[in-house]
C-alpha atoms as a PDB file:
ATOM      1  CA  UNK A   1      26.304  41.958 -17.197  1.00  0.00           C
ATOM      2  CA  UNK A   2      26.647  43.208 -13.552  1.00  0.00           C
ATOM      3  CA  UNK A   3      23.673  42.597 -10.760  1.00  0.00           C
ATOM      4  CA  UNK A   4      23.627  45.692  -8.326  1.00  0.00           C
ATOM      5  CA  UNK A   5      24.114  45.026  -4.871  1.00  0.00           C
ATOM      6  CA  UNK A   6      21.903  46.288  -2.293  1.00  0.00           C
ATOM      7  CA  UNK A   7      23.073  50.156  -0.520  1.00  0.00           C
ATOM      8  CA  UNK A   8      23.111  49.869   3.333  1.00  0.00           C
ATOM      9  CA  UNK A   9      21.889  47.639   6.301  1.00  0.00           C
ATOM     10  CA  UNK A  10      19.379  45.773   6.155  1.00  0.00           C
ATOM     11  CA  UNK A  11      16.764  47.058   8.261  1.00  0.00           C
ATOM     12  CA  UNK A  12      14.954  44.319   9.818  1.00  0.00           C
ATOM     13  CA  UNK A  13      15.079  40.402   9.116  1.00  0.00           C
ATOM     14  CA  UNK A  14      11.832  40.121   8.017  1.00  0.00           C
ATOM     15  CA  UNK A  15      13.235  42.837   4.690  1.00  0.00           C
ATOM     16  CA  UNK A  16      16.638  40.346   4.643  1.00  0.00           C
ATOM     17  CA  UNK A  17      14.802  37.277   4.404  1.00  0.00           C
ATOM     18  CA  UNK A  18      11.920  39.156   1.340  1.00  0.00           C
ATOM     19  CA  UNK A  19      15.705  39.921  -0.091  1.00  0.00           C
ATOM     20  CA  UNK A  20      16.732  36.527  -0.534  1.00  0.00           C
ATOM     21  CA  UNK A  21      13.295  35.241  -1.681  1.00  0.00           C
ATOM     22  CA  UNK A  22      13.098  37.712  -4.121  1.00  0.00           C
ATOM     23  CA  UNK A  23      16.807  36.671  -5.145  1.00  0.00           C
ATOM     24  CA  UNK A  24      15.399  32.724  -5.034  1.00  0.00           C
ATOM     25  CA  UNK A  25      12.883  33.649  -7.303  1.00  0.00           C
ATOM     26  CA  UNK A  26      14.849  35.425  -9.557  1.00  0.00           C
ATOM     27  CA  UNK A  27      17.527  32.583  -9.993  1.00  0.00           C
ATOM     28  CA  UNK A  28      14.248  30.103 -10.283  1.00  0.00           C
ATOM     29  CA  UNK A  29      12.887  32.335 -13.377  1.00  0.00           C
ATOM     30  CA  UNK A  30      16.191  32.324 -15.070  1.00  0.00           C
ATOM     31  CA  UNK A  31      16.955  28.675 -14.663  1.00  0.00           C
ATOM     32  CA  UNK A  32      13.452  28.010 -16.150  1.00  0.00           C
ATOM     33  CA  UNK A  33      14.294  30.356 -19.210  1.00  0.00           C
ATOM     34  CA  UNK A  34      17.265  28.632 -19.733  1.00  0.00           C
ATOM     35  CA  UNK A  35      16.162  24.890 -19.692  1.00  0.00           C
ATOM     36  CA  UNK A  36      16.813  23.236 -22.782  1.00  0.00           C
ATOM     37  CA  UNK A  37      17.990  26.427 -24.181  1.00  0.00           C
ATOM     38  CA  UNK A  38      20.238  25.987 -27.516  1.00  0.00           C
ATOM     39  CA  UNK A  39      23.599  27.369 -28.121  1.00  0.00           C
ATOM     40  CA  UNK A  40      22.851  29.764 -30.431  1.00  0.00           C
ATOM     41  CA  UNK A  41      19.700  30.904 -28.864  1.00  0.00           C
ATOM     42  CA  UNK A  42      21.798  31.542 -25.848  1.00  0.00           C
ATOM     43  CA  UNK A  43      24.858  33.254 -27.943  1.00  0.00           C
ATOM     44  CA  UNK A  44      22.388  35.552 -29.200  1.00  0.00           C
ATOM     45  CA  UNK A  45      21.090  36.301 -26.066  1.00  0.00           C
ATOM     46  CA  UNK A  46      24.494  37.171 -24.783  1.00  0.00           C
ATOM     47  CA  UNK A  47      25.624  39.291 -27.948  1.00  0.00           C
ATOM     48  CA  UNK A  48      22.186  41.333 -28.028  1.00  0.00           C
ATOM     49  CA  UNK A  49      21.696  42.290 -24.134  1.00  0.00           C
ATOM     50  CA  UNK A  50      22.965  45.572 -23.065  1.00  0.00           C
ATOM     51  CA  UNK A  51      24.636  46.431 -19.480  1.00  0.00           C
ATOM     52  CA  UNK A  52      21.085  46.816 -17.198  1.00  0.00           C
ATOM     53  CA  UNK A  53      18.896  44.476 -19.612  1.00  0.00           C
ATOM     54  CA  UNK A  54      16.883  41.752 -17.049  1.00  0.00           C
ATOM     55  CA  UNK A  55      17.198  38.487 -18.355  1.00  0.00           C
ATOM     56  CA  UNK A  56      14.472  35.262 -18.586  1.00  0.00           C
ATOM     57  CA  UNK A  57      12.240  37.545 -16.491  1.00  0.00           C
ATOM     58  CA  UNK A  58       8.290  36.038 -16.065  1.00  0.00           C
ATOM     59  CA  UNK A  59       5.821  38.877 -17.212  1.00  0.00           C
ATOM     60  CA  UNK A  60       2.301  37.947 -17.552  1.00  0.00           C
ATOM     61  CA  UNK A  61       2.889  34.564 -16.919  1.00  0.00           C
ATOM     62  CA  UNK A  62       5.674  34.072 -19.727  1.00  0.00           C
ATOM     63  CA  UNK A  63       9.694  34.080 -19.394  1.00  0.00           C
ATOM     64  CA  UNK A  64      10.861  36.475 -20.929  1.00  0.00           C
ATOM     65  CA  UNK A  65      14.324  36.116 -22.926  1.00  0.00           C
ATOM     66  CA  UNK A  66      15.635  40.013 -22.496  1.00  0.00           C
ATOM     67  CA  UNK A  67      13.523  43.051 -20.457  1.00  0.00           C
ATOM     68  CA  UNK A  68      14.677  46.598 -21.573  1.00  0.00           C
ATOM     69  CA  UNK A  69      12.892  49.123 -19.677  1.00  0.00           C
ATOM     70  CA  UNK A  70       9.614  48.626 -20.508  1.00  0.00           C
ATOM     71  CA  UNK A  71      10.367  47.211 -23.693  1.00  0.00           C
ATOM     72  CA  UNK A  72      10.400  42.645 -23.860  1.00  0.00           C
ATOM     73  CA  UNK A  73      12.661  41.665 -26.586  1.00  0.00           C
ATOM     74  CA  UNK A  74      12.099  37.840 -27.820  1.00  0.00           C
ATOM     75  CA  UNK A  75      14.660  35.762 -29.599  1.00  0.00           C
ATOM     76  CA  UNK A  76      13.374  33.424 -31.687  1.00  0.00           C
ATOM     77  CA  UNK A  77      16.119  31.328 -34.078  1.00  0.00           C
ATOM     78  CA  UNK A  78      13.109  29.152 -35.997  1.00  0.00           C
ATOM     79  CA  UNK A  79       9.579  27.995 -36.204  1.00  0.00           C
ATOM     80  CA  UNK A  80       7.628  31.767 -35.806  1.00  0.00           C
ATOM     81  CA  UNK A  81       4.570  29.932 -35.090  1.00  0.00           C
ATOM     82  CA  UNK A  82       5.702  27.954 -31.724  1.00  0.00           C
ATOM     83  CA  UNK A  83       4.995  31.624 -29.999  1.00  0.00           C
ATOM     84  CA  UNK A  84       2.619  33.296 -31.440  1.00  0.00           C
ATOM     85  CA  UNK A  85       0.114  33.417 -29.209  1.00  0.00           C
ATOM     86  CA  UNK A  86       2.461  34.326 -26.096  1.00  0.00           C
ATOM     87  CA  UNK A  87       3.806  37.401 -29.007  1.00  0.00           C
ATOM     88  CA  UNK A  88      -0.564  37.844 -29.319  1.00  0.00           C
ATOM     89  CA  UNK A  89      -0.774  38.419 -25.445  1.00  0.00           C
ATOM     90  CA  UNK A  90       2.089  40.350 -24.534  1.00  0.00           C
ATOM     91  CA  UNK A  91       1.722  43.128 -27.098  1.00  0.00           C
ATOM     92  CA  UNK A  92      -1.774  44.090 -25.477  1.00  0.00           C
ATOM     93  CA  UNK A  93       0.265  45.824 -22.799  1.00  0.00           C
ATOM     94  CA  UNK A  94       4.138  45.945 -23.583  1.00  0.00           C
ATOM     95  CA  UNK A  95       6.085  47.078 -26.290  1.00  0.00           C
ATOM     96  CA  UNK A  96       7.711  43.561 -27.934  1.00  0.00           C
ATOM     97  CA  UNK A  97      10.505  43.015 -30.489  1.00  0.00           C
ATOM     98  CA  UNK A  98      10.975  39.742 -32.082  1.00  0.00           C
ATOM     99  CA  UNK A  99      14.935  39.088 -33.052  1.00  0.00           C
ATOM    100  CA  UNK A 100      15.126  36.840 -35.909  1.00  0.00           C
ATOM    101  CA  UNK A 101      18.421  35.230 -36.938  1.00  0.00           C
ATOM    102  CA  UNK A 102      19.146  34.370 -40.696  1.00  0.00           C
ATOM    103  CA  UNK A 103      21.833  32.478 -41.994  1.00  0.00           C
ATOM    104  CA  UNK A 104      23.403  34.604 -45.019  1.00  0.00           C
ATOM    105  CA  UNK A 105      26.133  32.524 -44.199  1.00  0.00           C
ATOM    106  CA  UNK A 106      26.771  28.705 -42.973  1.00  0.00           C
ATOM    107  CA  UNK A 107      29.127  26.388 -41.816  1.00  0.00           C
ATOM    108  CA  UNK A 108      28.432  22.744 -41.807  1.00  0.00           C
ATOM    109  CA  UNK A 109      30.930  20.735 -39.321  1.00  0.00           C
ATOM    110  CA  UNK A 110      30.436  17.247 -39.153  1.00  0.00           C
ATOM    111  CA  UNK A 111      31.258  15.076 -36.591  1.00  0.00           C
ATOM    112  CA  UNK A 112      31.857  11.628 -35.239  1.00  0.00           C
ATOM    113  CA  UNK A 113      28.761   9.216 -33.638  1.00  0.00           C
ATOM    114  CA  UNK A 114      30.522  10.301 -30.674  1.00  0.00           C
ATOM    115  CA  UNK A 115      29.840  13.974 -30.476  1.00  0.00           C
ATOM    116  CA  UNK A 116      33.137  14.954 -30.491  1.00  0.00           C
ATOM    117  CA  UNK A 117      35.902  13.620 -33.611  1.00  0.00           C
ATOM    118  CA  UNK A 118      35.334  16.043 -35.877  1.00  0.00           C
ATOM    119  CA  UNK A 119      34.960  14.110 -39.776  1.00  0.00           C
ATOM    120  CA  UNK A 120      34.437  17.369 -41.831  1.00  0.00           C
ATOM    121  CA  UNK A 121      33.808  20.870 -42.470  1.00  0.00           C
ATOM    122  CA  UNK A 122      32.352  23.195 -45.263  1.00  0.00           C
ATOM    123  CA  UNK A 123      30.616  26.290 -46.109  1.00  0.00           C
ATOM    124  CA  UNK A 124      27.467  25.514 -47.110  1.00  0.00           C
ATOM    125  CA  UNK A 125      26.317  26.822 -50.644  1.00  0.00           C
ATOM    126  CA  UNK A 126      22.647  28.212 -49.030  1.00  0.00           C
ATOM    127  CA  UNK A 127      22.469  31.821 -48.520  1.00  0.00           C
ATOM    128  CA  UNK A 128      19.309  33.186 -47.086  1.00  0.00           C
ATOM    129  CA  UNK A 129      19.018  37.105 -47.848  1.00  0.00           C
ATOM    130  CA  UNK A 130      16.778  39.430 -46.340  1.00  0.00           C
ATOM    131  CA  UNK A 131      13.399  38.347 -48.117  1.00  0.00           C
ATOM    132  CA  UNK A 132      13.857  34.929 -46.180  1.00  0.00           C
ATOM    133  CA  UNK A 133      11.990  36.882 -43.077  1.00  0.00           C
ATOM    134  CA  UNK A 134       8.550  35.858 -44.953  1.00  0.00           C
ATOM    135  CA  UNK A 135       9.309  32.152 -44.898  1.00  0.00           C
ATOM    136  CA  UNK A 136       8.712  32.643 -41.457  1.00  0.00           C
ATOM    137  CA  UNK A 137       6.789  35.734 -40.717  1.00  0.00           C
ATOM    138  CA  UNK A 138       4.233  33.728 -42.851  1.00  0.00           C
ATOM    139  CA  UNK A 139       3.351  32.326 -39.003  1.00  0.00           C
ATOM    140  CA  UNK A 140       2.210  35.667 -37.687  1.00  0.00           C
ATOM    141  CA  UNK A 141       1.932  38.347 -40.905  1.00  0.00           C
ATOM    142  CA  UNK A 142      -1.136  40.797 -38.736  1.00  0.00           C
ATOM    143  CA  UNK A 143       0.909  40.968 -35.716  1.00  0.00           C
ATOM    144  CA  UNK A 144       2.998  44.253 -37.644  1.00  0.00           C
ATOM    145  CA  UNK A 145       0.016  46.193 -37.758  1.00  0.00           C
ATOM    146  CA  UNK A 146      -0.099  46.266 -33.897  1.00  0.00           C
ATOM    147  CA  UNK A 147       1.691  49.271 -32.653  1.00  0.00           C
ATOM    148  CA  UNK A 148       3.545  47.641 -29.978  1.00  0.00           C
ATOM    149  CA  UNK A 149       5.447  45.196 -32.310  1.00  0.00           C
ATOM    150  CA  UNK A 150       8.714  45.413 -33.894  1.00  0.00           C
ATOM    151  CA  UNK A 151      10.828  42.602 -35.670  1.00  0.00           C
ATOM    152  CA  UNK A 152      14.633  43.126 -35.825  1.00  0.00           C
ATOM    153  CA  UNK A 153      16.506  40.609 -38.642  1.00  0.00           C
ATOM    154  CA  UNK A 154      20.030  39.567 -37.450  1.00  0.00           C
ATOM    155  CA  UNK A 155      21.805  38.542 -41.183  1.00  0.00           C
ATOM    156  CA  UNK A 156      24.394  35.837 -39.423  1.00  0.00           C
ATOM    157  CA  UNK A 157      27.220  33.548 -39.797  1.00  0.00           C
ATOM    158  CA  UNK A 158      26.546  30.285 -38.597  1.00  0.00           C
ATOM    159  CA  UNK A 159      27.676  26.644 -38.066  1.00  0.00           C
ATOM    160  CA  UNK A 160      25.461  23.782 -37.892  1.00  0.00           C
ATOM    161  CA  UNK A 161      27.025  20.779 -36.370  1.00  0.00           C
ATOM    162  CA  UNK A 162      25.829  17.443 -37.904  1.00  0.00           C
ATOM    163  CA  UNK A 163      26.153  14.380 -36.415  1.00  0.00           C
ATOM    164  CA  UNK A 164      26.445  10.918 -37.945  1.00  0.00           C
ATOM    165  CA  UNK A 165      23.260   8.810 -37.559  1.00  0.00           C
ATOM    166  CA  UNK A 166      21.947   5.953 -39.771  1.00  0.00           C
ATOM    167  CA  UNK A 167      18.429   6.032 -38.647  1.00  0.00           C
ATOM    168  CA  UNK A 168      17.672   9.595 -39.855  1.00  0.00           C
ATOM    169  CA  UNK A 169      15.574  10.342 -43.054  1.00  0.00           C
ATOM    170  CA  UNK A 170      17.595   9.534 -46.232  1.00  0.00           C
ATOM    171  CA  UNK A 171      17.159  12.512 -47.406  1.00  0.00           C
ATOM    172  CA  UNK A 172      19.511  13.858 -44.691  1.00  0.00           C
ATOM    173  CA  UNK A 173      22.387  10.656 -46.038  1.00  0.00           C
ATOM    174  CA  UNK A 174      22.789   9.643 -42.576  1.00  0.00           C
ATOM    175  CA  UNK A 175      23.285  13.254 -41.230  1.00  0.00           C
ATOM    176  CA  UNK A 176      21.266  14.832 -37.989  1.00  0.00           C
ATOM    177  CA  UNK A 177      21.579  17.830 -36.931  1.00  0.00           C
ATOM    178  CA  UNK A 178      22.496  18.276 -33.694  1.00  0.00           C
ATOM    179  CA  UNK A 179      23.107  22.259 -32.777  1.00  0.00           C
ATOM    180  CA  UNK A 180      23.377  25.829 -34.419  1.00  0.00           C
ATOM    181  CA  UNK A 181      26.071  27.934 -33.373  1.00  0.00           C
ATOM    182  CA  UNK A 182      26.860  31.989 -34.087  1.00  0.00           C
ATOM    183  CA  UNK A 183      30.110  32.928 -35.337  1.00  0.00           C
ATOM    184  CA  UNK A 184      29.073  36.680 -36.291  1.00  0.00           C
ATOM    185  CA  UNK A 185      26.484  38.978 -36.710  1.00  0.00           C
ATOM    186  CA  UNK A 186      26.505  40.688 -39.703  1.00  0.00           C
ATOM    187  CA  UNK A 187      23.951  43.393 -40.199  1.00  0.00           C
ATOM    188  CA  UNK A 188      20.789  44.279 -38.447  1.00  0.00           C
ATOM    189  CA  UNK A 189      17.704  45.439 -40.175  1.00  0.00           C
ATOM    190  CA  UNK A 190      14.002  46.781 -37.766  1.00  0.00           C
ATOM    191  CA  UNK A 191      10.963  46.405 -39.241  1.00  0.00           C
ATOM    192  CA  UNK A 192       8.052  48.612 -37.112  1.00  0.00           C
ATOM    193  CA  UNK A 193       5.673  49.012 -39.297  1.00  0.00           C
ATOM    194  CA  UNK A 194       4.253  47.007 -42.610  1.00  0.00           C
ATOM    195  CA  UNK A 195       5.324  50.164 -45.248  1.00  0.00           C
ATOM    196  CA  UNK A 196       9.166  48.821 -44.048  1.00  0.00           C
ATOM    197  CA  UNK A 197       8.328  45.503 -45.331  1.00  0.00           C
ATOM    198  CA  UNK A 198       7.268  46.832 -48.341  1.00  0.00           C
ATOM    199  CA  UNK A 199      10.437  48.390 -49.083  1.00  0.00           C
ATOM    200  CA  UNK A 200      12.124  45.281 -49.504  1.00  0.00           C
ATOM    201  CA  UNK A 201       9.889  45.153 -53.246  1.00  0.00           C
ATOM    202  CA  UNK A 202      12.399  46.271 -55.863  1.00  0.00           C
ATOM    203  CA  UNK A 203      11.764  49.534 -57.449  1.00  0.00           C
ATOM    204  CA  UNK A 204      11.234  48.266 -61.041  1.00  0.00           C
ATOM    205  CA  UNK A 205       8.155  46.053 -60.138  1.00  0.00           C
ATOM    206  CA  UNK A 206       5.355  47.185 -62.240  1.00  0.00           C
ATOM    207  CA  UNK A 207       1.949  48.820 -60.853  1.00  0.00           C
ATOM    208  CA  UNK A 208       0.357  45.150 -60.875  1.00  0.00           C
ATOM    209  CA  UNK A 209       2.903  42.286 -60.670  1.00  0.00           C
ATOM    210  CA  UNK A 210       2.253  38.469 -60.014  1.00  0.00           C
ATOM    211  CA  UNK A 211       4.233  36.170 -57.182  1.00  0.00           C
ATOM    212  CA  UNK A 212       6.100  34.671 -60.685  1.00  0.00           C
ATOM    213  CA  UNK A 213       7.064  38.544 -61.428  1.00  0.00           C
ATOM    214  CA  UNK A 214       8.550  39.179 -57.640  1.00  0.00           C
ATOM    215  CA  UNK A 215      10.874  35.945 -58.419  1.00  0.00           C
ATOM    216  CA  UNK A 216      12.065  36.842 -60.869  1.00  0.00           C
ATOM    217  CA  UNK A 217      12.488  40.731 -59.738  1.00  0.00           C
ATOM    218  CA  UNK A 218      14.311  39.818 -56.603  1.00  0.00           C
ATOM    219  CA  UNK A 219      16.087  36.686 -57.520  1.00  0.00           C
ATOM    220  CA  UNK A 220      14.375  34.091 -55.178  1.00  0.00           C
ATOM    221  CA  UNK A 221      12.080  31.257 -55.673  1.00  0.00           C
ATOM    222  CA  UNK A 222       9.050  31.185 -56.423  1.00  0.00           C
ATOM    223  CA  UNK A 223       7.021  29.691 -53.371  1.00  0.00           C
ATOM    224  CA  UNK A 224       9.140  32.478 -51.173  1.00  0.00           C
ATOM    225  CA  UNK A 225       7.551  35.288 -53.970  1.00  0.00           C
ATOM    226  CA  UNK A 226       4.141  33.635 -53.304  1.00  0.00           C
ATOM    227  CA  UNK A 227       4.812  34.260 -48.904  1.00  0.00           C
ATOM    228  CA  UNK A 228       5.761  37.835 -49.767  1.00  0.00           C
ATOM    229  CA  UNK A 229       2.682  38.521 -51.686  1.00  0.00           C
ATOM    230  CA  UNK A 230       0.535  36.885 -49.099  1.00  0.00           C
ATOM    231  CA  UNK A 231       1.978  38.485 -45.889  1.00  0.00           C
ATOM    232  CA  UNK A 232       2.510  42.105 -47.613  1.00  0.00           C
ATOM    233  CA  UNK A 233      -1.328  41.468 -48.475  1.00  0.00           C
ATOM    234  CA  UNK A 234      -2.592  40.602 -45.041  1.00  0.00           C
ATOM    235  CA  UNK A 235      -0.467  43.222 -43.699  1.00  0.00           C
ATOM    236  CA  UNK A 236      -3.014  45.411 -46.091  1.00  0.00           C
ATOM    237  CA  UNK A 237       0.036  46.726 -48.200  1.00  0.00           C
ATOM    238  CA  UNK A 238      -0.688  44.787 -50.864  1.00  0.00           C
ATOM    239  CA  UNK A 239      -3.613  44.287 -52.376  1.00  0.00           C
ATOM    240  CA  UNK A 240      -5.257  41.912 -54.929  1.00  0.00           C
ATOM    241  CA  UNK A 241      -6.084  44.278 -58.220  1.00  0.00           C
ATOM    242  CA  UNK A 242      -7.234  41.508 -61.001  1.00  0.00           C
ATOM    243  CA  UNK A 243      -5.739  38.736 -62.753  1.00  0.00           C
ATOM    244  CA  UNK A 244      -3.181  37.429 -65.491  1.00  0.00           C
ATOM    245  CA  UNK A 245      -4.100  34.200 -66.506  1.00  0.00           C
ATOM    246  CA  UNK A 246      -4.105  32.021 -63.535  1.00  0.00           C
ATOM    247  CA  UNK A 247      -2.259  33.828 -61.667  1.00  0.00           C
ATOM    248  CA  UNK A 248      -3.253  37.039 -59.476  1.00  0.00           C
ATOM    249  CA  UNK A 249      -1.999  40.350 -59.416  1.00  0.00           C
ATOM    250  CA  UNK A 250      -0.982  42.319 -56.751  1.00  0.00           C
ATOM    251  CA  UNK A 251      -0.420  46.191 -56.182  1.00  0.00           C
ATOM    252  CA  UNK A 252       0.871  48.648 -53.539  1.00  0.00           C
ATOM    253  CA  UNK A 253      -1.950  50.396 -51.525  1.00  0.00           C
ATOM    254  CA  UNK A 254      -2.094  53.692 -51.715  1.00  0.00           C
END
């Protein structure tokens, strides 16, 4: 991305030296954004921005990862919930899209103790389709009803880099995970309202359908059915219509 230099003289040192504050400030801003920030947080950064975009611009007291006109764009690779209130605040008055990377398909390099000797790699059997947005949207599943909110899915190949470590979990075998990094993007899908979030249900669902009949519908587990259900509902899509058994049944709202 280019910066655009200033046209002409300056016309008086007081405007030359407001020019290079404004410049100090703006290279303050970014390095803030960009503190701690991870390498695939900061390779999708790079592959979404457009020539003009602003980048880890403060608005309203918040950095902001990409500006677009008037629109703030958001890239968040995990954990939905770490920002929603600053997502709560800054639709009141701008127009915000949340990017959300999944992995349909990963990479698992592992290396050395010392960061570098590479010991292994493999594709990693986990593939996380589209209906994988609940597990997170779960977080935040009213914030679609607000007309200034959009979520964009970015369906990704990854590579996780794992580093050998004995004092990790066992459930990890001596495995932490140190970094994610993009290798491609592979489709894109924008969500802007909660009616496209309901066209992710298969069309052979019945009128009233439990979380156990979306698993099996769809091909995914159960507990991610059970997310669907609950965000769809509280996105007032869905709606609770009786029961079967134990279980509760859900239809579309008309």
């Amino acid at each position: 991305m280019t910066k655009s230099a200033s046209e002409g003289p300056l016309r008086s040192e007081g405007a030359g030296n407001e020019a290079r504050e404004g410049q100090e400030r703006s290279a303050i801003g970014s390095h803030i954004g960009t503190l701690n920030e991870k390498p695939l947080h900061a390779a999708l950064k790079s592959w979404y921005s457009r020539p003009g975009d602003q980048l880890e611009v403060r608005v309203d007291n918040f950095v902001i990862d990409i500006v677009r006109g008037e629109q703030l764009i958001e890239i968040q690779t995990r954990h939905l919930y770490a920002i929603k209130r600053k997502l709560t605040v800054l639709v009141e008055a701008h127009p915000v899209r949340l990017v959300l990377p999944l992995a349909q398909e990963k990479w698992i390099l592992r290396v050395a103790e010392d960061g570098t000797s590479v010991l292994g790699r493999r594709r990693s059997p986990r593939r996380r389709s589209i209906e994988y947005l609940f597990d997170e949207l779960v977080s935040l599943p009213r914030l679609l009803l607000h007309p200034n909110f959009s979520l964009e899915v970015l369906l990704v190949q990854e590579e996780e880099v794992r580093v050998r470590d004995d004092s990790v979990n066992w459930r990890r075998r001596g495995w932490a995970s140190s970094e994610r990094r993009l290798l491609d993007v592979l489709g894109q899908r924008i969500f802007e309202r909660p009616a496209d979030l309901l066209a992710l249900l298969p069309s052979g669902l019945p009128d009233a359908f439990t979380p156990v009949d979306l698993a099996r519908a769809t091909g995914q587990p159960a507990w991610l059915a059970r997310k669907m259900t609950y965000c769809l509902r509280e996105m007032r899509v869905l709606e609770a219509v009786g029961k079967r058994g134990r279980s509760n049944l859900f239809g579309r709202v008309t």
